[in-house]
PDB file of N, CA and C in Angstrom:
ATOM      1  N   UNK A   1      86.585 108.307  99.323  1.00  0.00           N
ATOM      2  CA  UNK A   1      87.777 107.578  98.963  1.00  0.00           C
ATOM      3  C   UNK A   1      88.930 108.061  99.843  1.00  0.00           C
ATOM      4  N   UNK A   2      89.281 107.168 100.397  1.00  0.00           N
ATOM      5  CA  UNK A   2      91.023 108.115 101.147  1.00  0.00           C
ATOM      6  C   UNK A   2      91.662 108.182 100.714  1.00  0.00           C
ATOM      7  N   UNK A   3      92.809 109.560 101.126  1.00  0.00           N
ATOM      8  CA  UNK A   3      93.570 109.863 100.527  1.00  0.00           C
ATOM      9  C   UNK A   3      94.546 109.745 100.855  1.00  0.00           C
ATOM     10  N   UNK A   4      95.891 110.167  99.851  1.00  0.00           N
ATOM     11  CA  UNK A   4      97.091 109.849  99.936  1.00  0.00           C
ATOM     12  C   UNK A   4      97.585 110.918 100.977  1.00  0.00           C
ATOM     13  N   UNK A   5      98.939 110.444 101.057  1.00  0.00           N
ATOM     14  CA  UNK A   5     100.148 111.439 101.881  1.00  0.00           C
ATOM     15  C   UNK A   5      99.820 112.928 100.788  1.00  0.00           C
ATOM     16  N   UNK A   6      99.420 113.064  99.560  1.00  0.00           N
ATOM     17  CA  UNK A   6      99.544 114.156  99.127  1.00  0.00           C
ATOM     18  C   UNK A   6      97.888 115.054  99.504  1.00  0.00           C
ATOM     19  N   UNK A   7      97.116 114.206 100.145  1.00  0.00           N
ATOM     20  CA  UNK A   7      95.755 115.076 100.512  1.00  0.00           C
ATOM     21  C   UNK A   7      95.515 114.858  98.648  1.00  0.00           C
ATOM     22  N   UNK A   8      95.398 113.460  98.134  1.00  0.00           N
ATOM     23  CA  UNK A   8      94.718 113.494  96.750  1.00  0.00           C
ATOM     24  C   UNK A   8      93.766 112.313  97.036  1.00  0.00           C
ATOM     25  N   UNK A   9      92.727 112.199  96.295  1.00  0.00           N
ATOM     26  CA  UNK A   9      91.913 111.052  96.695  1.00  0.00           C
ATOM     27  C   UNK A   9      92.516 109.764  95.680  1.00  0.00           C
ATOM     28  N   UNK A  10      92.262 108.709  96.485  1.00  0.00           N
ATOM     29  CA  UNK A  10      93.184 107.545  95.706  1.00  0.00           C
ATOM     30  C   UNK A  10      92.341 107.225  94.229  1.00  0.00           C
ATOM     31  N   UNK A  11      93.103 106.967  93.246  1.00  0.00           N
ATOM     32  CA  UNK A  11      92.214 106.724  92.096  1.00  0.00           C
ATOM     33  C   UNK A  11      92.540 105.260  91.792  1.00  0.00           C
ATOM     34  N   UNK A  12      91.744 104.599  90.803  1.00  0.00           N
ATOM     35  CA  UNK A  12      92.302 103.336  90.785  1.00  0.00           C
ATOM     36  C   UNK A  12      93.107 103.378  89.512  1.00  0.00           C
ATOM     37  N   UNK A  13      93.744 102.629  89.521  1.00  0.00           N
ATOM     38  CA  UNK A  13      94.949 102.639  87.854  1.00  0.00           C
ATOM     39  C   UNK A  13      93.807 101.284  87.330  1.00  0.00           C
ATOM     40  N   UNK A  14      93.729 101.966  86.210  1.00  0.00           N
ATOM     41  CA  UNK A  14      93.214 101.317  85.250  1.00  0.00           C
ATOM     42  C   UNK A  14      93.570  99.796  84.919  1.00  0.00           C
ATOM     43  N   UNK A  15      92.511  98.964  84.810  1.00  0.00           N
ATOM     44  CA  UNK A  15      93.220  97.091  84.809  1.00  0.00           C
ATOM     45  C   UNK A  15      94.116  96.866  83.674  1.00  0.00           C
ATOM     46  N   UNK A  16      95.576  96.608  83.461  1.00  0.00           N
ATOM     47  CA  UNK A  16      96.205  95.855  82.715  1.00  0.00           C
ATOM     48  C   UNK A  16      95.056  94.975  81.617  1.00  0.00           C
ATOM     49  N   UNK A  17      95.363  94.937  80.435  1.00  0.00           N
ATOM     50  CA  UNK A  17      94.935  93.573  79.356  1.00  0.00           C
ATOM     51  C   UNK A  17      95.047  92.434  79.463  1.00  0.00           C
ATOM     52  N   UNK A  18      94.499  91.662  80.438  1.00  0.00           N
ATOM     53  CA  UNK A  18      94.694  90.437  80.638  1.00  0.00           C
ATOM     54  C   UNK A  18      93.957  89.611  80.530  1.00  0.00           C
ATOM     55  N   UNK A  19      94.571  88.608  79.772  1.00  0.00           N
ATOM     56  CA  UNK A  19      93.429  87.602  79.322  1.00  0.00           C
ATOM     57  C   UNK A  19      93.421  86.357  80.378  1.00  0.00           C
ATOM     58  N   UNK A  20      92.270  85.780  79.683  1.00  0.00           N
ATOM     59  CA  UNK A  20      91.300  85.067  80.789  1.00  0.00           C
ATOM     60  C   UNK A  20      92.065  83.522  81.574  1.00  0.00           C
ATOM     61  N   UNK A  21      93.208  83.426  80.277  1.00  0.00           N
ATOM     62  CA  UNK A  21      94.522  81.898  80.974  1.00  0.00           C
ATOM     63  C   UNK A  21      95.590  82.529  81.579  1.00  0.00           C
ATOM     64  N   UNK A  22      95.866  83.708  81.743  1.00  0.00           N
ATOM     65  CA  UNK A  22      96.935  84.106  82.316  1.00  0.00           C
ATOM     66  C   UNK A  22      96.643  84.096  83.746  1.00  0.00           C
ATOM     67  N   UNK A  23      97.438  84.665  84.537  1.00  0.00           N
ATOM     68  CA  UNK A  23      97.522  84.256  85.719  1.00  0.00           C
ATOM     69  C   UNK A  23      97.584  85.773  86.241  1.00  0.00           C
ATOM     70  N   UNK A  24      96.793  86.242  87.355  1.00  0.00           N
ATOM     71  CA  UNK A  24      96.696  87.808  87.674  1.00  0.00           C
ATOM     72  C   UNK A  24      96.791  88.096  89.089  1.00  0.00           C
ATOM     73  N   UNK A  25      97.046  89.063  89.917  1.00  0.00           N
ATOM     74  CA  UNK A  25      97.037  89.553  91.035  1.00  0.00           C
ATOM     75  C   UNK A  25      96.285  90.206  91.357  1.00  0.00           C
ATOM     76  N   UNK A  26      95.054  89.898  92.491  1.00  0.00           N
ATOM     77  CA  UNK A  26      94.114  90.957  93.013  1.00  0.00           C
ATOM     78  C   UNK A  26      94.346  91.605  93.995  1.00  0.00           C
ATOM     79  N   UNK A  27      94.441  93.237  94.205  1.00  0.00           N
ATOM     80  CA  UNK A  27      94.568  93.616  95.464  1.00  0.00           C
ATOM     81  C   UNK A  27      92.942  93.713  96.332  1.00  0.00           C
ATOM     82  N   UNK A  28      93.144  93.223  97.275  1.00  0.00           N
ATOM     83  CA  UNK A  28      91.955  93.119  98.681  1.00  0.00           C
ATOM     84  C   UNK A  28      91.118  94.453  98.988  1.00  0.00           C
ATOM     85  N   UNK A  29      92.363  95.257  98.921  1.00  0.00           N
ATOM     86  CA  UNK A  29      91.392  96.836  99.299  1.00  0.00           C
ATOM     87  C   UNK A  29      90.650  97.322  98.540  1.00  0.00           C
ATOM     88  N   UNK A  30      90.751  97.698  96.611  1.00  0.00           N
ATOM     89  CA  UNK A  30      90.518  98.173  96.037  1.00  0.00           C
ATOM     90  C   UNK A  30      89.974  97.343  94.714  1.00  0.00           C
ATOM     91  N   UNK A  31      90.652  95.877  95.003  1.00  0.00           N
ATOM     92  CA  UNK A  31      90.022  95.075  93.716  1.00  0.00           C
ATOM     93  C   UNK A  31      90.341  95.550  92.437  1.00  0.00           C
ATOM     94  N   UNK A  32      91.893  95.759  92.777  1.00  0.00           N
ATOM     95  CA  UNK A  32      92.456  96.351  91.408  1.00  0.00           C
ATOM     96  C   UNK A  32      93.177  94.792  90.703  1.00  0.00           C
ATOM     97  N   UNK A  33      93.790  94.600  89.268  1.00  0.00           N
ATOM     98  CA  UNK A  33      94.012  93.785  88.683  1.00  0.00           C
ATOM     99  C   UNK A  33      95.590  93.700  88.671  1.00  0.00           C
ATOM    100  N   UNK A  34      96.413  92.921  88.781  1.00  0.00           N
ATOM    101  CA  UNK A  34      97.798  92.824  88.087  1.00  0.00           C
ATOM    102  C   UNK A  34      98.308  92.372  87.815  1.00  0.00           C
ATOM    103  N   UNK A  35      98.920  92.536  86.078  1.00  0.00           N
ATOM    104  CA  UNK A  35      99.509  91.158  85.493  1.00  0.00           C
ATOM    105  C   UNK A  35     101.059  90.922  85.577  1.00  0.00           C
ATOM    106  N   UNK A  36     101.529  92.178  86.134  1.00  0.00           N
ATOM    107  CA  UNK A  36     102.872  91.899  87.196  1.00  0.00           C
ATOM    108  C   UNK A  36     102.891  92.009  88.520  1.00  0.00           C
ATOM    109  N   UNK A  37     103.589  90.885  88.653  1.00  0.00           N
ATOM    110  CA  UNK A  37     103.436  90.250  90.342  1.00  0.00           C
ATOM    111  C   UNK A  37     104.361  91.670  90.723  1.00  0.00           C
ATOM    112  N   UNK A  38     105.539  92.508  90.361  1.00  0.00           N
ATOM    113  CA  UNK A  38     106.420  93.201  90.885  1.00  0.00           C
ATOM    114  C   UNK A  38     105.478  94.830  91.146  1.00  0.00           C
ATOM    115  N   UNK A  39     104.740  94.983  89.684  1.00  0.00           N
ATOM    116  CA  UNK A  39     103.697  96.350  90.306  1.00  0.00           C
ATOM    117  C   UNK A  39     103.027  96.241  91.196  1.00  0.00           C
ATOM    118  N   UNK A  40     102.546  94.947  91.490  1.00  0.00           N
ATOM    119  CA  UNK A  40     101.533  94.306  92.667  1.00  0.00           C
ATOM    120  C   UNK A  40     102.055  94.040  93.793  1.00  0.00           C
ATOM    121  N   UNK A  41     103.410  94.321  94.109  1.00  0.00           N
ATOM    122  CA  UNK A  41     103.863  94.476  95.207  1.00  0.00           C
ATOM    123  C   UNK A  41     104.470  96.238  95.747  1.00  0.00           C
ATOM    124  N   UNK A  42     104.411  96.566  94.304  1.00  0.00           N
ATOM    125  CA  UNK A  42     104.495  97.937  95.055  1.00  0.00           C
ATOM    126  C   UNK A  42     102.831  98.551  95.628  1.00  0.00           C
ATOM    127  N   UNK A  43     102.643  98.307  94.765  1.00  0.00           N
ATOM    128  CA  UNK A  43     100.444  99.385  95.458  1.00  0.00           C
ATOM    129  C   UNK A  43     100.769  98.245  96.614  1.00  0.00           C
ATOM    130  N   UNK A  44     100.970  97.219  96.720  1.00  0.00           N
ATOM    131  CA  UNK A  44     100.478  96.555  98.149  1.00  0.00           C
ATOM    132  C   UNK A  44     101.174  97.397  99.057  1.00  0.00           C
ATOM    133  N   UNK A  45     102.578  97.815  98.554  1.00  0.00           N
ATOM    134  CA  UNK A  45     103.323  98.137 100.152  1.00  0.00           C
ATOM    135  C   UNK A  45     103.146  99.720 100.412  1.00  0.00           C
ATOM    136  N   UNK A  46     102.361 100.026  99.256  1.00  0.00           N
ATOM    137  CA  UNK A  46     102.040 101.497  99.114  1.00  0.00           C
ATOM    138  C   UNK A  46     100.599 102.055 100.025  1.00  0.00           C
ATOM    139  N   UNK A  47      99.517 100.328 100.275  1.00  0.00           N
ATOM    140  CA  UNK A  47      98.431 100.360 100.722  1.00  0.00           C
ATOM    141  C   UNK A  47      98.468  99.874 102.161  1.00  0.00           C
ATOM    142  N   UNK A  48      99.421  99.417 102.231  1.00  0.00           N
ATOM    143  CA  UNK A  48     100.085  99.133 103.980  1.00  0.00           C
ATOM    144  C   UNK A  48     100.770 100.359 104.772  1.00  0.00           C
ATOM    145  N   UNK A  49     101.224 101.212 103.574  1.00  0.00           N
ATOM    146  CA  UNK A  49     102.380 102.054 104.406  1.00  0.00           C
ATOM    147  C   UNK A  49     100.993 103.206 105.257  1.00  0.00           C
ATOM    148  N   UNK A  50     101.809 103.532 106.356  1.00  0.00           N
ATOM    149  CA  UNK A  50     100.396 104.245 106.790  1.00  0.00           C
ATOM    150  C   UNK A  50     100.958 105.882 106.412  1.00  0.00           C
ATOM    151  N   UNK A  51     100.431 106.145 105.341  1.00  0.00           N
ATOM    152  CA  UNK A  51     100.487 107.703 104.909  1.00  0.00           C
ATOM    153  C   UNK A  51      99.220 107.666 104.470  1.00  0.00           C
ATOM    154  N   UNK A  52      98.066 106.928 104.947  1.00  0.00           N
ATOM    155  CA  UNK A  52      96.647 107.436 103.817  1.00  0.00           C
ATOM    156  C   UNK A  52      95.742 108.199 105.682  1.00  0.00           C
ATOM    157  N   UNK A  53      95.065 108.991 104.589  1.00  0.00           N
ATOM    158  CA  UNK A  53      93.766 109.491 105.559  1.00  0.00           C
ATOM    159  C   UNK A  53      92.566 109.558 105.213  1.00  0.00           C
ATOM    160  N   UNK A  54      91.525 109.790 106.403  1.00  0.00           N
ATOM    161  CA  UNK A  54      90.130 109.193 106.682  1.00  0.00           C
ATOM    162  C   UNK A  54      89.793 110.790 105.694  1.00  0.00           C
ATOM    163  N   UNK A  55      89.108 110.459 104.277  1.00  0.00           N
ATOM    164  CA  UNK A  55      88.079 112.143 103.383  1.00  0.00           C
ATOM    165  C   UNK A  55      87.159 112.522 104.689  1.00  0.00           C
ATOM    166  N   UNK A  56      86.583 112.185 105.548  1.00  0.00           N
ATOM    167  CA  UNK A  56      85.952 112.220 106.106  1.00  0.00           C
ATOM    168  C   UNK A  56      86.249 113.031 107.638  1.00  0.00           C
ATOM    169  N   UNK A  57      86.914 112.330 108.270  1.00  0.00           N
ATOM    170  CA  UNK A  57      87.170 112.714 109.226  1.00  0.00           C
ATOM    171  C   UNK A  57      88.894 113.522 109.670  1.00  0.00           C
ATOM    172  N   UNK A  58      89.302 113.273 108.616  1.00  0.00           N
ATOM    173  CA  UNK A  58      90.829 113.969 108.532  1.00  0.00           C
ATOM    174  C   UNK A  58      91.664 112.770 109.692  1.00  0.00           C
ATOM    175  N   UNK A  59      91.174 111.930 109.873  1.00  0.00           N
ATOM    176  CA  UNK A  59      92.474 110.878 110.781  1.00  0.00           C
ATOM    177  C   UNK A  59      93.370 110.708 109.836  1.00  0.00           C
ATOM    178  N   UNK A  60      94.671 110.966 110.553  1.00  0.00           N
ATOM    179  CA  UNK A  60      96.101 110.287 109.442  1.00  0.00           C
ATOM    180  C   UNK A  60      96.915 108.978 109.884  1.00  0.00           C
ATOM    181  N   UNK A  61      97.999 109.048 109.523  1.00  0.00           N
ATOM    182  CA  UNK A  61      98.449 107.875 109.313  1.00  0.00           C
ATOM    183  C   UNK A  61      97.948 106.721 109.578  1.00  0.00           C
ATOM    184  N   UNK A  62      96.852 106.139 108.609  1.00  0.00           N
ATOM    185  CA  UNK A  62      95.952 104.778 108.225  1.00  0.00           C
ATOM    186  C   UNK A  62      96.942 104.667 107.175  1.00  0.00           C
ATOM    187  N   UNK A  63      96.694 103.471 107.398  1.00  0.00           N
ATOM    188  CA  UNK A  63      96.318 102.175 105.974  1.00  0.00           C
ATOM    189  C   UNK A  63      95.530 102.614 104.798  1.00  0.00           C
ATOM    190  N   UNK A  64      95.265 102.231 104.167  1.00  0.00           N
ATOM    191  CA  UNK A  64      94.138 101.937 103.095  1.00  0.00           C
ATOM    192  C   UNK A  64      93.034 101.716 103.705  1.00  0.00           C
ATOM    193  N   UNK A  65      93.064 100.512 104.022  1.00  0.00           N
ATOM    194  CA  UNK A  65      92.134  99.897 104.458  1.00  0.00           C
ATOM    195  C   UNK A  65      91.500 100.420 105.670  1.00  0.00           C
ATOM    196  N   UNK A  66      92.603 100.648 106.511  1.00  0.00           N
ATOM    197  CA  UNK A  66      92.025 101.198 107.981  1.00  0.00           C
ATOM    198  C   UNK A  66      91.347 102.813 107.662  1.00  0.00           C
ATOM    199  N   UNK A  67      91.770 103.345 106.367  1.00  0.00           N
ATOM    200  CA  UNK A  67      91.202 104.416 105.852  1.00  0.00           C
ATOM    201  C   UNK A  67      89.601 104.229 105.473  1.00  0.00           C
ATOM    202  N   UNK A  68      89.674 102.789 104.721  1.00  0.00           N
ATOM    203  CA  UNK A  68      87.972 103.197 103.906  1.00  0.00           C
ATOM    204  C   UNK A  68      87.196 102.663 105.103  1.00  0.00           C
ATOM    205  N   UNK A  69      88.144 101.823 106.132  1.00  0.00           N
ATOM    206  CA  UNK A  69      87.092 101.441 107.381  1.00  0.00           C
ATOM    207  C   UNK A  69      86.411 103.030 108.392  1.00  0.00           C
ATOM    208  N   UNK A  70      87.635 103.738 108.691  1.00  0.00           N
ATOM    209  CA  UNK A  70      87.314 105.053 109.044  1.00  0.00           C
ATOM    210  C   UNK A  70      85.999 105.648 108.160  1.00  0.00           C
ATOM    211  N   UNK A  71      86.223 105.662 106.769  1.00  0.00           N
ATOM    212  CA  UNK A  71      85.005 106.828 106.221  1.00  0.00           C
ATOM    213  C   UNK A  71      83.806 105.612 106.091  1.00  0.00           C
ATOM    214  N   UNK A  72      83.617 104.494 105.917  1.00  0.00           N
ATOM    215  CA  UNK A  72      82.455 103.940 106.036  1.00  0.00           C
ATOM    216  C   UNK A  72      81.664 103.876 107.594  1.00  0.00           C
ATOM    217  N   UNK A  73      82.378 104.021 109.137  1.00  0.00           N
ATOM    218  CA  UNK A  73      82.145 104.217 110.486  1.00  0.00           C
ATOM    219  C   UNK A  73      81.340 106.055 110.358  1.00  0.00           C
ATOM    220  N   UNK A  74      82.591 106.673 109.491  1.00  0.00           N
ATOM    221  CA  UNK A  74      82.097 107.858 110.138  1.00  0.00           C
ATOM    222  C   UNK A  74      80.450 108.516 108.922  1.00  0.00           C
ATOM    223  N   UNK A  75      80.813 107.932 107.970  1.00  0.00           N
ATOM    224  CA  UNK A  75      79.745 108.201 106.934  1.00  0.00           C
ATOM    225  C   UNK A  75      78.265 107.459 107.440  1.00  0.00           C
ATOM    226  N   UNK A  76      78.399 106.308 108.119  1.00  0.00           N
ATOM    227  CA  UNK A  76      77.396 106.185 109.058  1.00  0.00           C
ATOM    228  C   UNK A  76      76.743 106.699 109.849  1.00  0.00           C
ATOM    229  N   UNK A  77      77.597 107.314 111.025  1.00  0.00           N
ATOM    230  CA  UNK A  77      77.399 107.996 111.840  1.00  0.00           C
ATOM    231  C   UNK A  77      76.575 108.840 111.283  1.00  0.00           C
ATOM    232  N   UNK A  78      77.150 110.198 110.517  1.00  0.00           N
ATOM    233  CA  UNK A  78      76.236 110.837 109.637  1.00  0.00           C
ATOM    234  C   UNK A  78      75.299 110.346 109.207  1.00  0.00           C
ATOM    235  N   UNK A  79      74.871 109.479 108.447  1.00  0.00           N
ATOM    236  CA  UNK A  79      73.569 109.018 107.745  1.00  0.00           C
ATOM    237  C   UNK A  79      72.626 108.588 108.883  1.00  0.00           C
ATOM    238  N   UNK A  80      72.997 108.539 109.795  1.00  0.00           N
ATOM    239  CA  UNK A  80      71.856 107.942 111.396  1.00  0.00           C
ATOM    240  C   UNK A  80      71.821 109.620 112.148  1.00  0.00           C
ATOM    241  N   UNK A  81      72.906 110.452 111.970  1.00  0.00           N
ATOM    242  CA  UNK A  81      72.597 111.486 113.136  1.00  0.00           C
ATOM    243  C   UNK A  81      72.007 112.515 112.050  1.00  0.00           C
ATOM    244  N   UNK A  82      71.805 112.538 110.487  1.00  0.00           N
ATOM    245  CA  UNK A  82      71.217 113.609 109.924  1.00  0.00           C
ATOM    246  C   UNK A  82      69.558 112.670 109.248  1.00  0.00           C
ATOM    247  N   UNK A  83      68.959 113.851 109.485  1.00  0.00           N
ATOM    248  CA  UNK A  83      67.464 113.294 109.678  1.00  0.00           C
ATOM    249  C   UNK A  83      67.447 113.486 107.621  1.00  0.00           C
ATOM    250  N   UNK A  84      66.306 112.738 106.851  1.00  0.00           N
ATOM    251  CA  UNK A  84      66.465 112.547 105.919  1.00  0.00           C
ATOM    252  C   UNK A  84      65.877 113.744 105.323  1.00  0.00           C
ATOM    253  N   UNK A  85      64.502 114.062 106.277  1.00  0.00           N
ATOM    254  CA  UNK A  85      64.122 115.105 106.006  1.00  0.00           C
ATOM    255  C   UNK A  85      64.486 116.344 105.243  1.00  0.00           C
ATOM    256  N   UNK A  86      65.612 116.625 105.938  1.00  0.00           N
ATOM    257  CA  UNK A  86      66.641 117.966 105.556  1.00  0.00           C
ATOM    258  C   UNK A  86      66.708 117.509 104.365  1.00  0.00           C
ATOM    259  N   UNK A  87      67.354 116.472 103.858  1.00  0.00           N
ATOM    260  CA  UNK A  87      68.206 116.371 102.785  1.00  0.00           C
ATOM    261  C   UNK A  87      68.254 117.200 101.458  1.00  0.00           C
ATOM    262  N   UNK A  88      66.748 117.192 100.860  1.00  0.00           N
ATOM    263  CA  UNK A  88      66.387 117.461  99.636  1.00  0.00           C
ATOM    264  C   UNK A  88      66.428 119.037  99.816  1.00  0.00           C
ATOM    265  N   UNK A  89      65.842 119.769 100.942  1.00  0.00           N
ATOM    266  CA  UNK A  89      65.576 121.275 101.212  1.00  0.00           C
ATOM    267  C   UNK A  89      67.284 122.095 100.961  1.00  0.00           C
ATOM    268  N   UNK A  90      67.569 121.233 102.021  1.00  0.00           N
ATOM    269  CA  UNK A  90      69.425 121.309 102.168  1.00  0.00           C
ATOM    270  C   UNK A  90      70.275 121.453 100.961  1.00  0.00           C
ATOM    271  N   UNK A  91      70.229 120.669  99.807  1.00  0.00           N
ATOM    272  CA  UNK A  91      70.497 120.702  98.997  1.00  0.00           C
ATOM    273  C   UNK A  91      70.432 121.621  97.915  1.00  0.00           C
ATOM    274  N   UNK A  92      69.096 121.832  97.717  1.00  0.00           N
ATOM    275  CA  UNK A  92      68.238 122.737  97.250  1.00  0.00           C
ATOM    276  C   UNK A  92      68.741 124.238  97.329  1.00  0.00           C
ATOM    277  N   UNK A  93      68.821 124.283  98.776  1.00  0.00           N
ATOM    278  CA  UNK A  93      69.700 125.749  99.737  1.00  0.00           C
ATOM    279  C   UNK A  93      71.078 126.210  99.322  1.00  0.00           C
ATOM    280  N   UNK A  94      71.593 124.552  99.217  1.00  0.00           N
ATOM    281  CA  UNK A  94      73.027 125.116  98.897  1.00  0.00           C
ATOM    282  C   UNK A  94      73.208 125.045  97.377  1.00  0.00           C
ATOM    283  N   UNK A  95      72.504 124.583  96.562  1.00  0.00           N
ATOM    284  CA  UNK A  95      73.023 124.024  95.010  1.00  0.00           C
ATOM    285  C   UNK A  95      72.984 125.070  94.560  1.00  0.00           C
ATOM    286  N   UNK A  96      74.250 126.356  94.108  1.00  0.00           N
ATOM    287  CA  UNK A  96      74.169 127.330  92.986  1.00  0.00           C
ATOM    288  C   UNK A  96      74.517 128.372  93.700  1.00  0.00           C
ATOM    289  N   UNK A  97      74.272 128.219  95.483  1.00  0.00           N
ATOM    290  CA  UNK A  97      74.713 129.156  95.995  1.00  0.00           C
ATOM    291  C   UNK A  97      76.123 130.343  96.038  1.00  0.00           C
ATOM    292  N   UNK A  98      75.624 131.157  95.984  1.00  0.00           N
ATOM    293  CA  UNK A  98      77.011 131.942  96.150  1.00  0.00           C
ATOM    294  C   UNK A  98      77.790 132.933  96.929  1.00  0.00           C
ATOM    295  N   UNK A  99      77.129 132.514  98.416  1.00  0.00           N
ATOM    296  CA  UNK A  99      77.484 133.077  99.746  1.00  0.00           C
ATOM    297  C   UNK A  99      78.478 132.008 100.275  1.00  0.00           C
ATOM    298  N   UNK A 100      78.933 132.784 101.476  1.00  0.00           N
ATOM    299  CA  UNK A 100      79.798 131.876 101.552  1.00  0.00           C
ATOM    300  C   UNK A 100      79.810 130.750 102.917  1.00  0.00           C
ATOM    301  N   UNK A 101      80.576 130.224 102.777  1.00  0.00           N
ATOM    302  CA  UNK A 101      80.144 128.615 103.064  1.00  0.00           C
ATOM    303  C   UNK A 101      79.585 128.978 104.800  1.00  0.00           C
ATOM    304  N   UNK A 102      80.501 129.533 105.809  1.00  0.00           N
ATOM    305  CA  UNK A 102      79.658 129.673 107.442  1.00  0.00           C
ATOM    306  C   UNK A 102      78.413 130.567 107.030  1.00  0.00           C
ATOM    307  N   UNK A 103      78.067 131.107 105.931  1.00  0.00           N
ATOM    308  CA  UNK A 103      77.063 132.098 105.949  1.00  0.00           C
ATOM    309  C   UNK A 103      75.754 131.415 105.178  1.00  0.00           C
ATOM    310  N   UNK A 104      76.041 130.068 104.501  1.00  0.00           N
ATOM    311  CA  UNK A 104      75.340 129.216 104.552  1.00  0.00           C
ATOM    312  C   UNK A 104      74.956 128.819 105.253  1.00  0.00           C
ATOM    313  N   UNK A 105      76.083 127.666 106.032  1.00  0.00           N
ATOM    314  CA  UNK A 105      75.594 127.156 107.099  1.00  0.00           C
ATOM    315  C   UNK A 105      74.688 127.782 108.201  1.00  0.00           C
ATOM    316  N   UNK A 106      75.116 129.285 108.455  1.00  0.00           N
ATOM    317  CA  UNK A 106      73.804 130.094 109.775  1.00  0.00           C
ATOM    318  C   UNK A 106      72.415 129.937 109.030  1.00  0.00           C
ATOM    319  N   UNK A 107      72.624 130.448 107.692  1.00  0.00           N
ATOM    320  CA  UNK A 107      71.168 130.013 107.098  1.00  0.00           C
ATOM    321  C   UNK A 107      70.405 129.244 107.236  1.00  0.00           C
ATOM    322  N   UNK A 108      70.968 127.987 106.364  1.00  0.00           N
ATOM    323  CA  UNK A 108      70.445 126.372 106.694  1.00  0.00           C
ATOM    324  C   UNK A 108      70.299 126.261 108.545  1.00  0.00           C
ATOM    325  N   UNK A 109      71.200 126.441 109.467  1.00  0.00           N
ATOM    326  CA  UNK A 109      70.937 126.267 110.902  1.00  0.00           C
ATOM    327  C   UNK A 109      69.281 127.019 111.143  1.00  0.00           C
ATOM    328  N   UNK A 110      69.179 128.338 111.093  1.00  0.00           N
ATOM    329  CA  UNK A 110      68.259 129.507 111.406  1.00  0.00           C
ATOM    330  C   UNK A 110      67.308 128.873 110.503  1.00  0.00           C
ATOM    331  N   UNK A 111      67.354 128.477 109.349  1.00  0.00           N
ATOM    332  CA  UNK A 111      65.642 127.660 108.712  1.00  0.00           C
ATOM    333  C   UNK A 111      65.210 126.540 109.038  1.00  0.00           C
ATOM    334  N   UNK A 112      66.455 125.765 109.480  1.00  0.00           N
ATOM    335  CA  UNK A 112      65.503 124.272 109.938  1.00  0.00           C
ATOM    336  C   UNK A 112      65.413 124.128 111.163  1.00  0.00           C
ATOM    337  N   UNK A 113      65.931 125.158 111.965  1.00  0.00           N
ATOM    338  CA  UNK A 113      66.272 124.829 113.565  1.00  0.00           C
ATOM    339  C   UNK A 113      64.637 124.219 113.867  1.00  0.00           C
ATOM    340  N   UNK A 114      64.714 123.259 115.242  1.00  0.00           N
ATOM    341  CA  UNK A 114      63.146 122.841 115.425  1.00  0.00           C
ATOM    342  C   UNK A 114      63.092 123.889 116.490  1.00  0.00           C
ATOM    343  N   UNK A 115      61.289 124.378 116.498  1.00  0.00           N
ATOM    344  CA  UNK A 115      60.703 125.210 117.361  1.00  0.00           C
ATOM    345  C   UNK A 115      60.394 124.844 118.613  1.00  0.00           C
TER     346      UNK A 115
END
C-alpha cells in the first residue's frame, strides 16, 4: 500500500451509510465511497498531491496512483527475479527468528547460494 508524506501506509476510511437511491462519489484509486461531494474532493486532492511513496521501493513524491503503479512494477520484478523455490525454506528460516536481520540474510545467502 503507499504511503503517506508521514511514511504511514494509506488506510481506507471506512464507506459512509449510503443507501442504494442516493447519489455517491467513487474515488478511481482506492474505490472508496462518498456521500459528500466536499469530503470527496478533499481525498481526491489529497491523492493527486504528490507527497505519497512507492512501500516498496522508497520513490517519493508520487501520486497515489503513480504510487500503487510503482509497487505493482516493482513487486513484479521481484516475483520473476526470486525463484519460488526459496520461498517456503526462506520463510521457514526467518519465521521466529531472533538474530538479526544482515545476520539473517548471510545465512539465508550461505544456505541457498547455488554450487
Amino acid at each position: 500500500m503507499p504511503l503517506d508524506k508521514k511514511r504511514k501506509p494509506h488506510q481506507l476510511r471506512p464507506p459512509d451509510r449510503i443507501e442504494l437511491d442516493e447519489p455517491c462519489f467513487e474515488m478511481r484509486a482506492s474505490g472508496e465511497l462518498f456521500a459528500d461531494y466536499e469530503e470527496y474532493v478533499d481525498a481526491l486532492m489529497s491523492y493527486q498531491a504528490r507527497t505519497w511513496s512507492c512501500a516498496l521501493t522508497g520513490k517519493g513524491k508520487l501520486t497515489f496512483e503513480e504510487a500503487q503503479l510503482s509497487e505493482r512494477q516493482a513487486q513484479r520484478k521481484v516475483d520473476e527475479a526470486f525463484p519460488e523455490m526459496y520461498v517456503e525454506p526462506l520463510c521457514r528460516m526467518a519465521h521466529m527468528s531472533q538474530v538479526r536481520m544482515d545476520e539473517l540474510i548471510e545465512r539465508a545467502f550461505v544456505r541457498h547460494e547455488p554450487l
